[in-house]
N, C-alpha and C. Protein backbone atom coordinates (compact mmCIF):
# COMPACT_ATOMS: atom_id res chain seq x y z
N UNK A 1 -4.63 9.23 1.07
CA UNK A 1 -5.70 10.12 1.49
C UNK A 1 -5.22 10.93 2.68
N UNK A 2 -5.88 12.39 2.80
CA UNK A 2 -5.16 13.20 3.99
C UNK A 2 -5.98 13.22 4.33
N UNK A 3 -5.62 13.08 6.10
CA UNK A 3 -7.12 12.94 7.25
C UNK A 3 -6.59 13.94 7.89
N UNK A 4 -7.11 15.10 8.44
CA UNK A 4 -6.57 16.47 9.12
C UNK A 4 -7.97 16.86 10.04
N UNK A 5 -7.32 17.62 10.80
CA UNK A 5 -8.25 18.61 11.79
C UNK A 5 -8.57 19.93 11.46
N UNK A 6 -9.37 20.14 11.38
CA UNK A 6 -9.40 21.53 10.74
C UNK A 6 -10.71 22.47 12.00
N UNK A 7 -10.50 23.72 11.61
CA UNK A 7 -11.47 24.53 12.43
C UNK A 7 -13.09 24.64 11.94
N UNK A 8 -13.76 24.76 12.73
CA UNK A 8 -15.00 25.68 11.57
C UNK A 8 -14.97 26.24 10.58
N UNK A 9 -14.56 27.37 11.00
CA UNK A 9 -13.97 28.35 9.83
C UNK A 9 -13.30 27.87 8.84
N UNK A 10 -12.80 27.12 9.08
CA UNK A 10 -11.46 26.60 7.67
C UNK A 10 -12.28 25.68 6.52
N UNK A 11 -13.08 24.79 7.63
CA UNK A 11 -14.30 23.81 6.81
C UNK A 11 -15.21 24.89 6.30
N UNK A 12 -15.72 25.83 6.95
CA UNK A 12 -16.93 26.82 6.06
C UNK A 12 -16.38 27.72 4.83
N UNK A 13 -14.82 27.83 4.93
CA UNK A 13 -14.62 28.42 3.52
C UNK A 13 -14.22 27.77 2.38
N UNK A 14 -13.95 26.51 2.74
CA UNK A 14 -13.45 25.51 1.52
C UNK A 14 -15.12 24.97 1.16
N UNK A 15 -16.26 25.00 1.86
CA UNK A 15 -17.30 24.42 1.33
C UNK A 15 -17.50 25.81 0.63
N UNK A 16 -17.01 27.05 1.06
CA UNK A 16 -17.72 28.11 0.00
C UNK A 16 -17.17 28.23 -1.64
N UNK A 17 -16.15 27.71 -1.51
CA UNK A 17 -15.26 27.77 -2.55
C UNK A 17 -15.81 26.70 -3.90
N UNK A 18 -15.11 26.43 -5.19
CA UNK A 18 -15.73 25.80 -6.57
C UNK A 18 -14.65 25.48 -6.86
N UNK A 19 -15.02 24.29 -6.64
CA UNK A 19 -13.61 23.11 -7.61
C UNK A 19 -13.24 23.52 -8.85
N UNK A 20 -14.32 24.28 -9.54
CA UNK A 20 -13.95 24.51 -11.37
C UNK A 20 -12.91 25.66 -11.24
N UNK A 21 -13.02 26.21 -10.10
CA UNK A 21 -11.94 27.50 -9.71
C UNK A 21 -11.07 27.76 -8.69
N UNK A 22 -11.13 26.76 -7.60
CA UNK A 22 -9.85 26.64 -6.52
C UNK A 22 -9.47 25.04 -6.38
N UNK A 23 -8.22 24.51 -6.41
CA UNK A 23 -8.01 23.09 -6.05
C UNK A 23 -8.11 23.12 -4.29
N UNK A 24 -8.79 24.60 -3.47
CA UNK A 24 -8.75 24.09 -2.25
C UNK A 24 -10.23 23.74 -2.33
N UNK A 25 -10.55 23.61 -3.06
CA UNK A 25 -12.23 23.36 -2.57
C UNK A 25 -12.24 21.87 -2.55
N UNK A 26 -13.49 21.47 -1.63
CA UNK A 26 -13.67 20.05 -1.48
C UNK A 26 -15.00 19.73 -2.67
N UNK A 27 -15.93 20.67 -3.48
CA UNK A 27 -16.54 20.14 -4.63
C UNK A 27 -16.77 21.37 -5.62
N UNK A 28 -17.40 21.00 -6.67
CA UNK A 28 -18.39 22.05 -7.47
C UNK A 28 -19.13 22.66 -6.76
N UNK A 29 -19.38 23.93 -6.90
CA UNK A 29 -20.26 24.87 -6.43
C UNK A 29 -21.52 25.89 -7.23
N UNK A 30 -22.21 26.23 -7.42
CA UNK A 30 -23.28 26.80 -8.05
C UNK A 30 -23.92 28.29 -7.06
N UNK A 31 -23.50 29.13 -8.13
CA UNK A 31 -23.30 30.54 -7.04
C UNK A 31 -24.90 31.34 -7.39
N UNK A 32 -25.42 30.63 -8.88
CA UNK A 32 -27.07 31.11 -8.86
C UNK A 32 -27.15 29.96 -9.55
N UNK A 33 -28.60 30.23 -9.84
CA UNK A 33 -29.70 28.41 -10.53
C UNK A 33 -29.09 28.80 -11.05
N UNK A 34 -29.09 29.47 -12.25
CA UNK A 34 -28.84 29.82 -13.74
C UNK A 34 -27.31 28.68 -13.64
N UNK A 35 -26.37 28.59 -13.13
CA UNK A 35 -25.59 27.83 -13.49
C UNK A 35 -25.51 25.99 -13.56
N UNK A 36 -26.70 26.05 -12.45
CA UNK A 36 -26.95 24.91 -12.37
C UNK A 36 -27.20 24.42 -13.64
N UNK A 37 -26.57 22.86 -14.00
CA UNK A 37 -26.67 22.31 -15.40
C UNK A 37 -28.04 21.38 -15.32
N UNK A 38 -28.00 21.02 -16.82
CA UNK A 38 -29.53 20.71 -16.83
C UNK A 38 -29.49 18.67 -15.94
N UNK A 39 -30.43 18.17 -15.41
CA UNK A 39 -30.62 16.80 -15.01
C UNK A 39 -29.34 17.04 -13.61
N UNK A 40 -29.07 17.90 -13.04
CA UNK A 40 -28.01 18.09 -12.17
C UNK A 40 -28.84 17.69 -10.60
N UNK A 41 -30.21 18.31 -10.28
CA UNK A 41 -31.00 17.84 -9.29
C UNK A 41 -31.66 16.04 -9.32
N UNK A 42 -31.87 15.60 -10.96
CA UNK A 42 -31.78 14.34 -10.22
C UNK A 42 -30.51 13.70 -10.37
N UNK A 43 -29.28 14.02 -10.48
CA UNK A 43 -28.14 13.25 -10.20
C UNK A 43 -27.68 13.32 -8.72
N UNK A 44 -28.17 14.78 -8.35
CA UNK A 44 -27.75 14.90 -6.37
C UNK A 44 -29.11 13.59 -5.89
N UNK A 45 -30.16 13.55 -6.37
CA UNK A 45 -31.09 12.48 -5.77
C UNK A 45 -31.09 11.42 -5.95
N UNK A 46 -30.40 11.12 -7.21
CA UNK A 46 -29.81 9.98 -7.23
C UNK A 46 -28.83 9.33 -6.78
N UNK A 47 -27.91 10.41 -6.25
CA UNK A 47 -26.53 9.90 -5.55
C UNK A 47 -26.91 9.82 -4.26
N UNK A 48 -27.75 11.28 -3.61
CA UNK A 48 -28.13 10.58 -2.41
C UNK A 48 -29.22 9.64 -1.66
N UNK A 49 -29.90 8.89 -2.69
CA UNK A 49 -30.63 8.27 -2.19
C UNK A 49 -29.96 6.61 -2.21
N UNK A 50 -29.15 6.96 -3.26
CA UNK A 50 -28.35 5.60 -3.52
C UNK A 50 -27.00 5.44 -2.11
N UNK A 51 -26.57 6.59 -1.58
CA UNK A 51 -26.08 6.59 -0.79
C UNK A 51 -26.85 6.06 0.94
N UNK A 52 -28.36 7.04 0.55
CA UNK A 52 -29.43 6.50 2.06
C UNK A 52 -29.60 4.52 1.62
N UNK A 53 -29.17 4.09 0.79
CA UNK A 53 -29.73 2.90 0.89
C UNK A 53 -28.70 1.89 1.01
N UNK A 54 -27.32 2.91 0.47
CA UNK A 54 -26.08 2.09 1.60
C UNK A 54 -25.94 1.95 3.21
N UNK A 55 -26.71 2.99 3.70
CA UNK A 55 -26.78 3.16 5.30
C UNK A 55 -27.65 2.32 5.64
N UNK A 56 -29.22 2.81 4.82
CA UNK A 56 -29.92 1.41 5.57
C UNK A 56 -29.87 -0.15 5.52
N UNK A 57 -29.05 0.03 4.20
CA UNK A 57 -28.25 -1.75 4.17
C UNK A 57 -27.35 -2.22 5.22
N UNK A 58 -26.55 -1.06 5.44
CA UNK A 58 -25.42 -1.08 6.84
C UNK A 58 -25.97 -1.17 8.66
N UNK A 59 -26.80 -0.19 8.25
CA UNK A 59 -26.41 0.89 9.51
C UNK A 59 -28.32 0.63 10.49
N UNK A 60 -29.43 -0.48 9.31
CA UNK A 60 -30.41 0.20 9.98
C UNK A 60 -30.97 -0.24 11.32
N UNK A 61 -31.79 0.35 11.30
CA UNK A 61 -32.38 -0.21 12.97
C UNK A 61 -33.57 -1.14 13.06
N UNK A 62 -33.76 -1.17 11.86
CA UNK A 62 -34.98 -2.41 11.80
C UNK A 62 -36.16 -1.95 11.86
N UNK A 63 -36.48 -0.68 12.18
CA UNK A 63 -38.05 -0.41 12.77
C UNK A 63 -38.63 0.01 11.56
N UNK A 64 -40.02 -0.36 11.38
CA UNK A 64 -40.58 -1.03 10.45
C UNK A 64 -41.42 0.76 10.23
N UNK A 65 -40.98 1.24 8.72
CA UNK A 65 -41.24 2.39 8.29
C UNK A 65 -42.69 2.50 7.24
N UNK A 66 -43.22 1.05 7.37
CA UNK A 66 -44.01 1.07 5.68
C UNK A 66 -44.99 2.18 6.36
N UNK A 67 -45.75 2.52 7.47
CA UNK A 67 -46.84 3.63 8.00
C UNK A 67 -45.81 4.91 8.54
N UNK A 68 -45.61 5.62 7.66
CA UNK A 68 -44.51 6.97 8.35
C UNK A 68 -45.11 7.63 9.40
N UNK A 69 -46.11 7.83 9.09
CA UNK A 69 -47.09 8.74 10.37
C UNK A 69 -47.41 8.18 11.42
N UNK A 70 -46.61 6.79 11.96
CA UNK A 70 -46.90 6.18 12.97
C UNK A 70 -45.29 6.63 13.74
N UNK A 71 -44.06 6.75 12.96
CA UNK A 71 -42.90 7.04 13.48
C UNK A 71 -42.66 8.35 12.69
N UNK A 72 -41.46 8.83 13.33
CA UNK A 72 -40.90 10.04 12.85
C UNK A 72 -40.08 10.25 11.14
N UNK A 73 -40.37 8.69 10.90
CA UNK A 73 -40.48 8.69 9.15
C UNK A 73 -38.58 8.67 8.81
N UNK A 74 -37.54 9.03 9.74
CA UNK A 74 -36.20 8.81 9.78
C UNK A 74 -35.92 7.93 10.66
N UNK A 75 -34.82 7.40 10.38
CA UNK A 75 -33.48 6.71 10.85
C UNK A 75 -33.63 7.25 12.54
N UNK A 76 -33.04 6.31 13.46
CA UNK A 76 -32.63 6.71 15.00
C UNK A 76 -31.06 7.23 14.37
N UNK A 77 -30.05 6.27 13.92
CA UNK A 77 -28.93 6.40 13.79
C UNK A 77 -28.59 7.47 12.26
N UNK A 78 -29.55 8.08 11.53
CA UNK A 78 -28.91 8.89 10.15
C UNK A 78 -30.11 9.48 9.97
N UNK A 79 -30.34 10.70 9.32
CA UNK A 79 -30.69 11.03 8.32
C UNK A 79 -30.08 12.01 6.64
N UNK A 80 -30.81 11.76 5.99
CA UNK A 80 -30.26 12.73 4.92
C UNK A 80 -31.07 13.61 4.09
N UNK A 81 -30.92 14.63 4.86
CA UNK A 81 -31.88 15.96 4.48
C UNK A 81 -32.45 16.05 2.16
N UNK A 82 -33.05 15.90 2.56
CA UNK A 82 -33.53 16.06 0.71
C UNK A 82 -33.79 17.61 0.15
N UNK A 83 -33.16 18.78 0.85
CA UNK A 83 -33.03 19.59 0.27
C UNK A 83 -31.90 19.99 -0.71
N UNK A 84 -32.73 20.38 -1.74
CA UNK A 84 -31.92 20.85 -2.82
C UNK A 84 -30.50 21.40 -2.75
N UNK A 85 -28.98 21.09 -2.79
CA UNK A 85 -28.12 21.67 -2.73
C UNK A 85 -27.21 22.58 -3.45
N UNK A 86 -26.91 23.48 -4.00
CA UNK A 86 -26.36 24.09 -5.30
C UNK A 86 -24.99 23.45 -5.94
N UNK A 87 -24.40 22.66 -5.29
CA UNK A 87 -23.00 22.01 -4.99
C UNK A 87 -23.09 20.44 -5.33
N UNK A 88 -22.15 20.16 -5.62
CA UNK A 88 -21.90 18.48 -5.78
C UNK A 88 -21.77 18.05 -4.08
N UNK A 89 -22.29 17.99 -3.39
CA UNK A 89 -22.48 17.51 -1.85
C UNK A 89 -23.60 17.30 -1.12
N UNK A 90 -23.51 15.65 -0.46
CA UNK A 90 -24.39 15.33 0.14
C UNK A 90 -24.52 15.72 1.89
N UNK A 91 -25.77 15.85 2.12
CA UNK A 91 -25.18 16.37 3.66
C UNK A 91 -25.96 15.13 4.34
N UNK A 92 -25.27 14.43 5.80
CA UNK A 92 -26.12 13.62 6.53
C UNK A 92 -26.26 13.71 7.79
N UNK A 93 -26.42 13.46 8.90
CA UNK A 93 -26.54 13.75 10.32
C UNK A 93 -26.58 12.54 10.43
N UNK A 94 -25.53 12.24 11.06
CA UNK A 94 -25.32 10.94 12.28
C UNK A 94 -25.15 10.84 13.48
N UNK A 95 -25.68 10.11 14.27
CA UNK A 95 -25.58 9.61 15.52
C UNK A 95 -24.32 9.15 15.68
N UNK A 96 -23.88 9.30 16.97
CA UNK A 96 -22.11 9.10 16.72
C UNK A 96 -21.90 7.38 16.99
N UNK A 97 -22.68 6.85 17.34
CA UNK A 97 -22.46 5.83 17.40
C UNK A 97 -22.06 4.76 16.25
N UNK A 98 -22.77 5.39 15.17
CA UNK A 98 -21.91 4.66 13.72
C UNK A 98 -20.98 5.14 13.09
N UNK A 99 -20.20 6.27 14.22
CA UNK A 99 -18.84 7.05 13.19
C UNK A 99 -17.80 5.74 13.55
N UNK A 100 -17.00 5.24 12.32
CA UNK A 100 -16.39 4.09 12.46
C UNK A 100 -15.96 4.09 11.09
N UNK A 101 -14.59 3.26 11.93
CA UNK A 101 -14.06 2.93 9.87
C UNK A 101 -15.38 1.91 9.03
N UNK A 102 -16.17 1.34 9.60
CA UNK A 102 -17.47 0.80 8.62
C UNK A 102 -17.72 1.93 7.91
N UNK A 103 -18.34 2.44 8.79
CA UNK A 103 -18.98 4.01 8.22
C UNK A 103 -18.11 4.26 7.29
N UNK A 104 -17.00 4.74 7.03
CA UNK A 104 -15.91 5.35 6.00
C UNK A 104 -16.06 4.55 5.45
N UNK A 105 -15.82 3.15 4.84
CA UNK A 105 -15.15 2.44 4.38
C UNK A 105 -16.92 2.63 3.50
N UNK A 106 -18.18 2.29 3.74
CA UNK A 106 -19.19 2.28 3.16
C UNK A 106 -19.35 3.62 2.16
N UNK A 107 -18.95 5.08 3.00
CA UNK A 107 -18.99 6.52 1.79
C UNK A 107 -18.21 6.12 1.28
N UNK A 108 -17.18 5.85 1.07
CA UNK A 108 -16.10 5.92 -0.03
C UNK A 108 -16.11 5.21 -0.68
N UNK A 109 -16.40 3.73 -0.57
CA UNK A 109 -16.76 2.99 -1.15
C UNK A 109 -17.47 3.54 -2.28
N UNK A 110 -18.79 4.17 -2.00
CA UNK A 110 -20.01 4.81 -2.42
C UNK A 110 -19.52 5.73 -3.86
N UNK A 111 -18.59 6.25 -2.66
CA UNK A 111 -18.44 7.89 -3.75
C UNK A 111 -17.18 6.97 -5.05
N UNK A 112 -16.51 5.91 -4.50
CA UNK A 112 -15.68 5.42 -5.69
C UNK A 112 -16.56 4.67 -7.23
N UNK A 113 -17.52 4.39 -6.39
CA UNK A 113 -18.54 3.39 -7.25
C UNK A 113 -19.01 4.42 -8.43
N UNK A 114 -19.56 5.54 -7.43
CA UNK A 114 -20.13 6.81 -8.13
C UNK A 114 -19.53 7.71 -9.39
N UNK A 115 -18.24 7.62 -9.29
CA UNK A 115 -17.08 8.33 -9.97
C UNK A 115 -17.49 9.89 -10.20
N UNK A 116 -17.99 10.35 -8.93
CA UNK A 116 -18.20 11.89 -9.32
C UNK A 116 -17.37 12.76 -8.37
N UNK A 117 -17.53 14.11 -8.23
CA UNK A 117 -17.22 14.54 -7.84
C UNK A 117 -17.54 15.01 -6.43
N UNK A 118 -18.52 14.51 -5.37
CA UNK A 118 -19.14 14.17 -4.46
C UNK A 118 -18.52 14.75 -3.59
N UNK A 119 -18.58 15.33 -2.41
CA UNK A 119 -18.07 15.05 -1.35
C UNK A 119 -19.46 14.91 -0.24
N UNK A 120 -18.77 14.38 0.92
CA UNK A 120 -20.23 14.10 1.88
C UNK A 120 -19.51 14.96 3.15
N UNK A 121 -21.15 15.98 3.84
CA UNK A 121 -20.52 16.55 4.71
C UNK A 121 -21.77 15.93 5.98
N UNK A 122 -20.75 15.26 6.78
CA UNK A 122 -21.45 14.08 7.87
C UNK A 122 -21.74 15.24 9.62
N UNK A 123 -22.86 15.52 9.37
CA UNK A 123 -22.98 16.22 10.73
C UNK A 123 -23.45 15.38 11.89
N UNK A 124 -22.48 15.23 12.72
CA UNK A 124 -22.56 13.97 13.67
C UNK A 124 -22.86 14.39 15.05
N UNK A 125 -23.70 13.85 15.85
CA UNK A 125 -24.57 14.39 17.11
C UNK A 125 -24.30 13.42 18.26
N UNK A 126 -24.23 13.62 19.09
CA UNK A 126 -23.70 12.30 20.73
C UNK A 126 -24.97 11.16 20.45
N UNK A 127 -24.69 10.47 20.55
CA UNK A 127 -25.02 8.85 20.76
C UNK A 127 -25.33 8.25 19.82
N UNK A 128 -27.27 7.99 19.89
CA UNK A 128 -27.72 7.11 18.77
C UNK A 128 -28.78 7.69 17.88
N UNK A 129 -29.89 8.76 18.59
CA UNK A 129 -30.42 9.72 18.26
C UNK A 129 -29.88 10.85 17.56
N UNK A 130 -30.30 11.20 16.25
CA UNK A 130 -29.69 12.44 15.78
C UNK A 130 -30.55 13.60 16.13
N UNK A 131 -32.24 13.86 16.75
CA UNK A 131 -32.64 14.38 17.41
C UNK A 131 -32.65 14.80 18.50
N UNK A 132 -32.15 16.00 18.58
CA UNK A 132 -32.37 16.76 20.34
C UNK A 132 -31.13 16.41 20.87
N UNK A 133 -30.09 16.04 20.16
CA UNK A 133 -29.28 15.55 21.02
C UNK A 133 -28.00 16.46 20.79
N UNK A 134 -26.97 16.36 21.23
CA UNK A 134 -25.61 17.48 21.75
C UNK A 134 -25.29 16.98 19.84
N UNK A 135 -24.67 18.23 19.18
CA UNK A 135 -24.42 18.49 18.12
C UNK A 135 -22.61 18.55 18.25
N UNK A 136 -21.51 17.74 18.38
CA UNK A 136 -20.65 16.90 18.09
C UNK A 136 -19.42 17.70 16.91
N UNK A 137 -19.97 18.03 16.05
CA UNK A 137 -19.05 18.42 15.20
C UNK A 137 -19.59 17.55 13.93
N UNK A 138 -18.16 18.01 12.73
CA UNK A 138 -18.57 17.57 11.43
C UNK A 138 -17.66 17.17 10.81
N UNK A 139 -17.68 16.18 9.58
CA UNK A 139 -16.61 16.08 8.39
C UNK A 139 -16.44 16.20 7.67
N UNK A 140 -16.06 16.40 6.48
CA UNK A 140 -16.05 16.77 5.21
C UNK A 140 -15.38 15.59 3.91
N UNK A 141 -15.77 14.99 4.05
CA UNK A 141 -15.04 13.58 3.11
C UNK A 141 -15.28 13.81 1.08
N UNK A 142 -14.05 13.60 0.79
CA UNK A 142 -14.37 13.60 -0.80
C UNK A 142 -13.34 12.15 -0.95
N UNK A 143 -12.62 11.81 -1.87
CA UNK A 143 -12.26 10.93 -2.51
C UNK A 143 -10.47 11.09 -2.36
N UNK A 144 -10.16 12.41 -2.06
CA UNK A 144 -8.60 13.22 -1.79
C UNK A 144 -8.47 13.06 -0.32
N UNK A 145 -9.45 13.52 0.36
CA UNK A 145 -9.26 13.89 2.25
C UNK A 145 -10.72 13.81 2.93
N UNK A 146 -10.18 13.98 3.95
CA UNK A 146 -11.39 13.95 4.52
C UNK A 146 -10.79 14.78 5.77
N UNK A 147 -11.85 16.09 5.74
CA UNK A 147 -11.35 17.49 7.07
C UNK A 147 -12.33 17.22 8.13
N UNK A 148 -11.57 16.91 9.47
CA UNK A 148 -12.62 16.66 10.90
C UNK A 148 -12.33 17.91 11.72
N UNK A 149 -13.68 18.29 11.78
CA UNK A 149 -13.79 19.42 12.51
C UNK A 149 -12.98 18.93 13.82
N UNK A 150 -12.15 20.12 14.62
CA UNK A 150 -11.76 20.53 15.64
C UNK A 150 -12.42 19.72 16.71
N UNK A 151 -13.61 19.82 16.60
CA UNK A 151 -14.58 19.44 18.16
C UNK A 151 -14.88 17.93 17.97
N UNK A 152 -14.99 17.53 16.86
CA UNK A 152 -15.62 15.97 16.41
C UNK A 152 -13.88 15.28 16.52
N UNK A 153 -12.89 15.51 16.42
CA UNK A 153 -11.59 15.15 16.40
C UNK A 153 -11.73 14.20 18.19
N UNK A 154 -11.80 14.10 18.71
CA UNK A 154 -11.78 13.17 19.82
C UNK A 154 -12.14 12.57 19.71
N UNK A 155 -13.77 12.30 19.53
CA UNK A 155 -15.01 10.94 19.07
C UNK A 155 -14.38 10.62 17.99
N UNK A 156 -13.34 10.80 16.83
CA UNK A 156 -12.86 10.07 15.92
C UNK A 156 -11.79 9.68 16.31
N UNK A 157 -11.07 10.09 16.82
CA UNK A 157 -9.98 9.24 17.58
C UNK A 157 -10.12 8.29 18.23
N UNK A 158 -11.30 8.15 19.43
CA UNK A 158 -11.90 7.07 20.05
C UNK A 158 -12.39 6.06 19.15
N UNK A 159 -13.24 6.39 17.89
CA UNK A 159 -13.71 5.47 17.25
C UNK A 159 -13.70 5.19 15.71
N UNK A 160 -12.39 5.39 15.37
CA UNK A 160 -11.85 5.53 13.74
C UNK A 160 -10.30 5.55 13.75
N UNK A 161 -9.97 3.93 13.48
CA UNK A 161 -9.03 3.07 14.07
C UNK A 161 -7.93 3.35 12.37
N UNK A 162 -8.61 2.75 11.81
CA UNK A 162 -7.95 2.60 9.97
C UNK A 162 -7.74 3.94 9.59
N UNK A 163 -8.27 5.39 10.20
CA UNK A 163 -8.19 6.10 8.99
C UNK A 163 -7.67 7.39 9.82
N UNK A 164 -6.70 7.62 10.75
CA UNK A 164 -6.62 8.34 11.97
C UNK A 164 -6.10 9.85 11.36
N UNK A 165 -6.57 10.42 11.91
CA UNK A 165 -6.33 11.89 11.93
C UNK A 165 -4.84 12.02 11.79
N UNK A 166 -3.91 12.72 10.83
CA UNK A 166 -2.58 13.39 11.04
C UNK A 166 -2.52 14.68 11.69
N UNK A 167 -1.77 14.36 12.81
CA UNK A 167 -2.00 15.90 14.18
C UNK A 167 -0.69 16.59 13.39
N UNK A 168 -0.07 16.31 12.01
CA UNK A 168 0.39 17.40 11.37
C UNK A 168 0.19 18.39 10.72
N UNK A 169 -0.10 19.53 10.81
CA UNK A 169 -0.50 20.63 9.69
C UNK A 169 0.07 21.60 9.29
């Protein structure tokens, strides 16, 4: 697997890109509905909800969700946005406190189980709160590599021991 640093820019044009038409892209892409295939929205809800229930098996905080309107209805440490995506990709926001080879070792796990074409793009925020809090940088993980933004490249160095960044490019 290649673990690299990459810029913004470099991560925003490989997510623009379609696996069915560049090997630089990190998934499938869908450029109008019309291409979207049929049962394709519940396979993204199915992958990512099957994915939210690897985190809260892992990762949760215990606080007791059965009344949502009593809490903010998410995770302190994750959430995973349920908007519709045109692309084979899940997006999540983490608190940096669970960026860790656990963490990796649980997506990939995930996405191997899954056998699709998946990639997860992990938008990771300072501490434990993914609300209001300093916005960190991002990653881009599929099953080939996984691209760490420029700015998030330190907090993974500090805390992602097994799977370290190559400062070759």
């Amino acid at each position: 697997m290649r673990i690299y640093k990459a810029t913004e820019a470099e991560i925003d044009e490989r997510l623009a890109l379609d696996k069915r038409f560049s090997d630089a892209a990190f998934c499938v892409g869908f450029e109008v509905e019309s291409e979207i295939p049929a049962g394709f929205c519940d396979l993204q809800d199915k992958i990512r909800d099957g994915l939210e229930r690897e985190f809260i098996e892992k990762f949760d905080d215990r606080e007791d969700r059965s009344k949502p309107w009593e809490l903010n209805g998410s995770h302190e440490l994750f959430d995973f946005p349920a908007d519709l995506i045109p692309s084979e990709r899940i997006v999540v926001w983490l608190g940096s406190d669970i960026l860790s080879d656990r963490l990796l070792g649980v997506v990939l796990g995930y996405l191997e189980r899954c056998r699709s074409g998946y990639c997860v793009i992990a938008a990771v925020c300072s501490g434990r709160e993914i609300v209001g809090r300093n916005y960190l940088g991002r990653f881009v993980l599929n099953l080939e590599e996984i691209a760490v933004e420029e700015s998030l490249a330190p907090t993974w160095t500090k805390q992602v021991h097994l799977l370290p960044i190559d400062e070759e490019r």
